[in-house]
PDB file of N, CA and C in Angstrom:
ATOM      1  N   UNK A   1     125.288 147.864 145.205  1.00  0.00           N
ATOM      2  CA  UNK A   1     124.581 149.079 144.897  1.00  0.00           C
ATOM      3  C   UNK A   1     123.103 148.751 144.665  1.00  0.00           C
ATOM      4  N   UNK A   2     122.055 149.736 145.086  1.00  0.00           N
ATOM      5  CA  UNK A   2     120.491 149.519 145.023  1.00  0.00           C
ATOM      6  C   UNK A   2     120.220 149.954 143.923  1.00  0.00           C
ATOM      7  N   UNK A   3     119.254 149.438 143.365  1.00  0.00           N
ATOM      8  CA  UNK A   3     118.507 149.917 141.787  1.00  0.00           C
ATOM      9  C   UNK A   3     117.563 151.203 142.459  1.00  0.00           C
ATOM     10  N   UNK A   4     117.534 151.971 141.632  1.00  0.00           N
ATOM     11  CA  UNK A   4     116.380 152.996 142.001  1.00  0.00           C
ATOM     12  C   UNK A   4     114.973 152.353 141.507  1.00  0.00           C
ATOM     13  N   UNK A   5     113.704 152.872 142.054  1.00  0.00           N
ATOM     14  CA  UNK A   5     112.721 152.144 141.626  1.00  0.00           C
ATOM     15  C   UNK A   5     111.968 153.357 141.082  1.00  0.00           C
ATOM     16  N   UNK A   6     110.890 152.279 140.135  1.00  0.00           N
ATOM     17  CA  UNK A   6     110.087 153.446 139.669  1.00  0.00           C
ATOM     18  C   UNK A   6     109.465 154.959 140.140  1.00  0.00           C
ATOM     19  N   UNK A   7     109.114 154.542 141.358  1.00  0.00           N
ATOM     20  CA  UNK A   7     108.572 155.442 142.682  1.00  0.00           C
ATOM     21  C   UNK A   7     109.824 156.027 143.255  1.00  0.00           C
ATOM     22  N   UNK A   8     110.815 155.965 142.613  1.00  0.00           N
ATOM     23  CA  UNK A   8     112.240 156.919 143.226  1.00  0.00           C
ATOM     24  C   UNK A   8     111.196 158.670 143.019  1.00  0.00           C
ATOM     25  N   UNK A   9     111.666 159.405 144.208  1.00  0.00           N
ATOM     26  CA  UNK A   9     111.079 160.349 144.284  1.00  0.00           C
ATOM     27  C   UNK A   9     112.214 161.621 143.555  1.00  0.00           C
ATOM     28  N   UNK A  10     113.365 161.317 143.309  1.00  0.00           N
ATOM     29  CA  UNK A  10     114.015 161.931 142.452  1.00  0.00           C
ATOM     30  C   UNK A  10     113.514 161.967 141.023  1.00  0.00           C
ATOM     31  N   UNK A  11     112.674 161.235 140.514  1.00  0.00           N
ATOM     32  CA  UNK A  11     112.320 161.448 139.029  1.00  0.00           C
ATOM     33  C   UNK A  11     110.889 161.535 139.119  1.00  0.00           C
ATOM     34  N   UNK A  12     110.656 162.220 140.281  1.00  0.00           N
ATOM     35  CA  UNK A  12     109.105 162.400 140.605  1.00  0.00           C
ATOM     36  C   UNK A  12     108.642 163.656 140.339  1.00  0.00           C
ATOM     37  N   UNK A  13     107.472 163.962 139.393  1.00  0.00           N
ATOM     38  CA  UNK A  13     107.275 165.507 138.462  1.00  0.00           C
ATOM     39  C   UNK A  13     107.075 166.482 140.110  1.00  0.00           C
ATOM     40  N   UNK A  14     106.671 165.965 141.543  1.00  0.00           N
ATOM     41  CA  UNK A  14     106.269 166.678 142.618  1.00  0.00           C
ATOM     42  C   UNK A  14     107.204 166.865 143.180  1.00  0.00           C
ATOM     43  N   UNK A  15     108.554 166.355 142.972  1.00  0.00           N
ATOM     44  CA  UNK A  15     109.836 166.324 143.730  1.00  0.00           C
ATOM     45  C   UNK A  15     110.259 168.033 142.905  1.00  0.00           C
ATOM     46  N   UNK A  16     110.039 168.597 144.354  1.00  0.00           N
ATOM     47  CA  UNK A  16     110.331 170.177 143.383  1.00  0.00           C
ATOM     48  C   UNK A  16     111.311 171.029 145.177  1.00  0.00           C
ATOM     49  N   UNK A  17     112.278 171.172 144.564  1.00  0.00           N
ATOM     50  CA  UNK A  17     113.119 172.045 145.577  1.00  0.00           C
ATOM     51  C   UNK A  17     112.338 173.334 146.129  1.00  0.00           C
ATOM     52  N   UNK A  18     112.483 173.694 147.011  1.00  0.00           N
ATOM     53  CA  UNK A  18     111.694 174.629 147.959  1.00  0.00           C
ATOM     54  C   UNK A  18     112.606 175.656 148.698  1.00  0.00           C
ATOM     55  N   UNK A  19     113.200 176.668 147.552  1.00  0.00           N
ATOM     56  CA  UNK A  19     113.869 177.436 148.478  1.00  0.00           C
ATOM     57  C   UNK A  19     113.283 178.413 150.089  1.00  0.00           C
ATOM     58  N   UNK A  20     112.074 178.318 150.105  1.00  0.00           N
ATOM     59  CA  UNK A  20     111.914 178.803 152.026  1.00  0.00           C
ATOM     60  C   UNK A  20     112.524 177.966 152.899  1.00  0.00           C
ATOM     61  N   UNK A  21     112.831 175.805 152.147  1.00  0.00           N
ATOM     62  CA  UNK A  21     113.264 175.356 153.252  1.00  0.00           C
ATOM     63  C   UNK A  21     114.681 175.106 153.102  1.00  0.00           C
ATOM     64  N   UNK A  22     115.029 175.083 151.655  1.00  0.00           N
ATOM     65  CA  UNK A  22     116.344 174.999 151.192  1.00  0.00           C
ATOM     66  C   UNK A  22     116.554 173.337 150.756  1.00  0.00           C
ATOM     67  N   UNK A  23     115.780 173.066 150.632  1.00  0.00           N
ATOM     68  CA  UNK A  23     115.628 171.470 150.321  1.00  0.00           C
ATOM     69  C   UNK A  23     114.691 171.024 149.735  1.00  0.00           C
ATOM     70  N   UNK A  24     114.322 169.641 149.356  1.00  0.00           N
ATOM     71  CA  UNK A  24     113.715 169.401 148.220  1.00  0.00           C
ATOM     72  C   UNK A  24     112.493 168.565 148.341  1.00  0.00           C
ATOM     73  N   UNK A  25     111.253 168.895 148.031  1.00  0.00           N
ATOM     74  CA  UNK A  25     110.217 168.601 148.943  1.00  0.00           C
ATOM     75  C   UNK A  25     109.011 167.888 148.207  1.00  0.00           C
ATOM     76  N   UNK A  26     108.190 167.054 148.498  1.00  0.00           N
ATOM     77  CA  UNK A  26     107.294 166.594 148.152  1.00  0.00           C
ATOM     78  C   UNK A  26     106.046 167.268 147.925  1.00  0.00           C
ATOM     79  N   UNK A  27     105.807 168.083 146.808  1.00  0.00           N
ATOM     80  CA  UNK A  27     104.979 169.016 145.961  1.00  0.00           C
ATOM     81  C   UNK A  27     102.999 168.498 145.656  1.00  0.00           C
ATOM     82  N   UNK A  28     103.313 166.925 146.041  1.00  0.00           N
ATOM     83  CA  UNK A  28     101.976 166.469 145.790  1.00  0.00           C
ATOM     84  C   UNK A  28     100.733 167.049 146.902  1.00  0.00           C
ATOM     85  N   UNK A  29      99.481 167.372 146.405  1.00  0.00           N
ATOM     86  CA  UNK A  29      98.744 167.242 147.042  1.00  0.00           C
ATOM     87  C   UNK A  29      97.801 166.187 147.755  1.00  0.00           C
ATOM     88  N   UNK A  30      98.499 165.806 148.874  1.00  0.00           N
ATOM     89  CA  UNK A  30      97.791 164.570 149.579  1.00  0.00           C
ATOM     90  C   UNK A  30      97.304 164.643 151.188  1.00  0.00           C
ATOM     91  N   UNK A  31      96.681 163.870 151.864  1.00  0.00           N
ATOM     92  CA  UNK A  31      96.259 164.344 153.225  1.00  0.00           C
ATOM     93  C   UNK A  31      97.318 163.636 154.081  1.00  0.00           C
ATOM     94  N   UNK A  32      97.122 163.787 155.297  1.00  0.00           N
ATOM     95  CA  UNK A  32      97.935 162.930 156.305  1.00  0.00           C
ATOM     96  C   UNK A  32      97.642 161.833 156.374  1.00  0.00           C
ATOM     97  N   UNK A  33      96.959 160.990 155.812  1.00  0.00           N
ATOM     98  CA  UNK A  33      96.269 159.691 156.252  1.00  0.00           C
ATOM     99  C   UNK A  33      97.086 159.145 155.067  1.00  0.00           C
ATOM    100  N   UNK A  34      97.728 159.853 153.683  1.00  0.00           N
ATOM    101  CA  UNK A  34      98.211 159.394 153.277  1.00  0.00           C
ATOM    102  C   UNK A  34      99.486 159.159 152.821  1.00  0.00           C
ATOM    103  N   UNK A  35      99.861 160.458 153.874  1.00  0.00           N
ATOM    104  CA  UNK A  35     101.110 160.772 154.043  1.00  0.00           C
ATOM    105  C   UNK A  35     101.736 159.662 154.887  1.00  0.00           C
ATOM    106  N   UNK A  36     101.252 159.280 155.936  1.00  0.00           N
ATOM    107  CA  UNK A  36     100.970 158.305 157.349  1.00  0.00           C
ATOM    108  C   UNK A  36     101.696 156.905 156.589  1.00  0.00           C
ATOM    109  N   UNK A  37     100.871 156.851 155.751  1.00  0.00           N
ATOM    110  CA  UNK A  37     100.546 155.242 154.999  1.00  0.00           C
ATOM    111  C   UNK A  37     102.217 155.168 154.449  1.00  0.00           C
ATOM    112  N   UNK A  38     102.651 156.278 153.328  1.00  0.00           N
ATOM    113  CA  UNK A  38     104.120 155.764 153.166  1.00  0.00           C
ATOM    114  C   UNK A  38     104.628 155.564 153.665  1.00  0.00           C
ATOM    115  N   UNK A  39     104.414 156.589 154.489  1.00  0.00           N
ATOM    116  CA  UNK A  39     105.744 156.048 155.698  1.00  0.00           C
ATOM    117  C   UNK A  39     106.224 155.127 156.411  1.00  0.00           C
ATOM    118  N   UNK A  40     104.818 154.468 156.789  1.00  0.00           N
ATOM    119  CA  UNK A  40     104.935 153.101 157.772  1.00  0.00           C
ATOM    120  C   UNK A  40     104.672 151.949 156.486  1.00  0.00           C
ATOM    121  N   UNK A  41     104.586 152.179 155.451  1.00  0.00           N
ATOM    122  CA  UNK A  41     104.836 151.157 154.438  1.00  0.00           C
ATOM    123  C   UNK A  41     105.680 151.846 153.301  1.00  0.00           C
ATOM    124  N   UNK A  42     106.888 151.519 153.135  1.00  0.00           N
ATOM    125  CA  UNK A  42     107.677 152.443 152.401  1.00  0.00           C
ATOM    126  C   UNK A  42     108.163 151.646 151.010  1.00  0.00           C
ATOM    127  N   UNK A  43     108.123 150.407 151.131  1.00  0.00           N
ATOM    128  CA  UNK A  43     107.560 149.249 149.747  1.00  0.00           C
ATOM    129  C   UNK A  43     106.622 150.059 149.090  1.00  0.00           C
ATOM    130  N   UNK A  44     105.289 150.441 149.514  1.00  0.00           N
ATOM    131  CA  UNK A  44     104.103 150.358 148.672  1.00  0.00           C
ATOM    132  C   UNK A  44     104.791 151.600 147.824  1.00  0.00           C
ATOM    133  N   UNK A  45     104.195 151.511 146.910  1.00  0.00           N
ATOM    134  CA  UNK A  45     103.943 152.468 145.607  1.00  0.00           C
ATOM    135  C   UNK A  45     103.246 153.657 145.770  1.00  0.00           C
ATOM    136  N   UNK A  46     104.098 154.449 145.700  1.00  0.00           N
ATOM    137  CA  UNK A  46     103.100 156.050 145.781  1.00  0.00           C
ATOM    138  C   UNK A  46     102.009 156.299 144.911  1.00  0.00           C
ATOM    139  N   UNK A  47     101.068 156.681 144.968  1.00  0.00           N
ATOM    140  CA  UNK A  47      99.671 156.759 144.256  1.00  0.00           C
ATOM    141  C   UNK A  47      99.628 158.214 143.415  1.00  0.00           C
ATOM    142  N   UNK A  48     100.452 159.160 144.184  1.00  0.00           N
ATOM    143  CA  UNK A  48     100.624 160.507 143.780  1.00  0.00           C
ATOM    144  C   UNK A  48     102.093 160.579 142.728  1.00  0.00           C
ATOM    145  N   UNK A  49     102.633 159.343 142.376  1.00  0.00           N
ATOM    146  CA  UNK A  49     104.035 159.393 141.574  1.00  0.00           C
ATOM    147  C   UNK A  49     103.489 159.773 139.955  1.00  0.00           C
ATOM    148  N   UNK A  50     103.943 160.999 139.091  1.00  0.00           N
ATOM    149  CA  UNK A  50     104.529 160.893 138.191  1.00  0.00           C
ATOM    150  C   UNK A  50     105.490 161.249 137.665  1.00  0.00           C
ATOM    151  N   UNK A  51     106.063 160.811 136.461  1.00  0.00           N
ATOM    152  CA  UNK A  51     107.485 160.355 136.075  1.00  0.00           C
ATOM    153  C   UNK A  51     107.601 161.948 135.361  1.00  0.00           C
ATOM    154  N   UNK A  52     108.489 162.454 135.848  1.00  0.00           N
ATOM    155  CA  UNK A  52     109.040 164.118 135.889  1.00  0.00           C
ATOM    156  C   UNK A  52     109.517 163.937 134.747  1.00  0.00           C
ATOM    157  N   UNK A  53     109.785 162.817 134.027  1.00  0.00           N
ATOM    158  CA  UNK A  53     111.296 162.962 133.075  1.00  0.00           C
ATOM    159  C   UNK A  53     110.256 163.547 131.821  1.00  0.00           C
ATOM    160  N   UNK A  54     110.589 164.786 130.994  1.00  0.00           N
ATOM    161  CA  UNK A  54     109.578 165.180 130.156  1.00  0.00           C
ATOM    162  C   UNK A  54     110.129 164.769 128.494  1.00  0.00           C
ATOM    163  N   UNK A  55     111.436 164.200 128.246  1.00  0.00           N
ATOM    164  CA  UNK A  55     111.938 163.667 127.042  1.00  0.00           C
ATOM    165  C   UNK A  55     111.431 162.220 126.833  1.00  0.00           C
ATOM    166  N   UNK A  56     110.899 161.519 127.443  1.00  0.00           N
ATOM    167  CA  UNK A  56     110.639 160.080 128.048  1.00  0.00           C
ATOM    168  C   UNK A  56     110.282 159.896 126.407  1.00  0.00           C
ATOM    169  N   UNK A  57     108.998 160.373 125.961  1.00  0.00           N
ATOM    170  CA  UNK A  57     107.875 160.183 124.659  1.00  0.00           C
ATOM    171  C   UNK A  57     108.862 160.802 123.974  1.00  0.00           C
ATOM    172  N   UNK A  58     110.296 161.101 123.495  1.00  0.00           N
ATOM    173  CA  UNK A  58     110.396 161.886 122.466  1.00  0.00           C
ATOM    174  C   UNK A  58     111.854 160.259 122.023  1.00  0.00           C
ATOM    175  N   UNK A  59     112.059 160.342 122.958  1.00  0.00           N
ATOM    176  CA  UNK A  59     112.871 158.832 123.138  1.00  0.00           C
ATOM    177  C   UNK A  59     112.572 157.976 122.640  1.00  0.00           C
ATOM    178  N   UNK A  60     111.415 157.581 123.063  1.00  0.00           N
ATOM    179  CA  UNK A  60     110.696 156.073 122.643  1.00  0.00           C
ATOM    180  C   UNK A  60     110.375 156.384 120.783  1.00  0.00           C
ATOM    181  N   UNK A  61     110.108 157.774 120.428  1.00  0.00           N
ATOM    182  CA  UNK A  61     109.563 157.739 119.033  1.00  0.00           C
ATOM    183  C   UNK A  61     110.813 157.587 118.362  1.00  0.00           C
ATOM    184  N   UNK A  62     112.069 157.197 118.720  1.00  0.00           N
ATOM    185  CA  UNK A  62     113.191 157.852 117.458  1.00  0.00           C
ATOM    186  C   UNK A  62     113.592 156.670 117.415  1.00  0.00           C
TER     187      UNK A  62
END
């Protein structure tokens, strides 16, 4: 089994479902040049990732 990584786009605050397409879509605002770039490097680290999870800080304080 694969570890999810930080840059998993499931716990990504832009990972937002899109009912016109019925699926779940990448919400960030970015251009094609950098759209381009993940794709053909899918290692690198998204620049537009943040961490959706909104309990994260309420966790760490207790």
């Amino acid at each position: 089994m694969r570890k999810k990584t930080k840059t998993s786009c499931e716990s990504c605050a832009y990972y937002i479902y899109d009912e016109e397409y019925d699926a779940y879509i990448c919400d960030a605002a970015m251009d094609e040049d950098d759209y381009v770039q993940m794709r053909m490097e899918p290692h690198s680290a998204c620049p537009y990732y943040r961490n959706g999870d909104e309990y994260r800080v309420v966790r760490k304080q207790i």
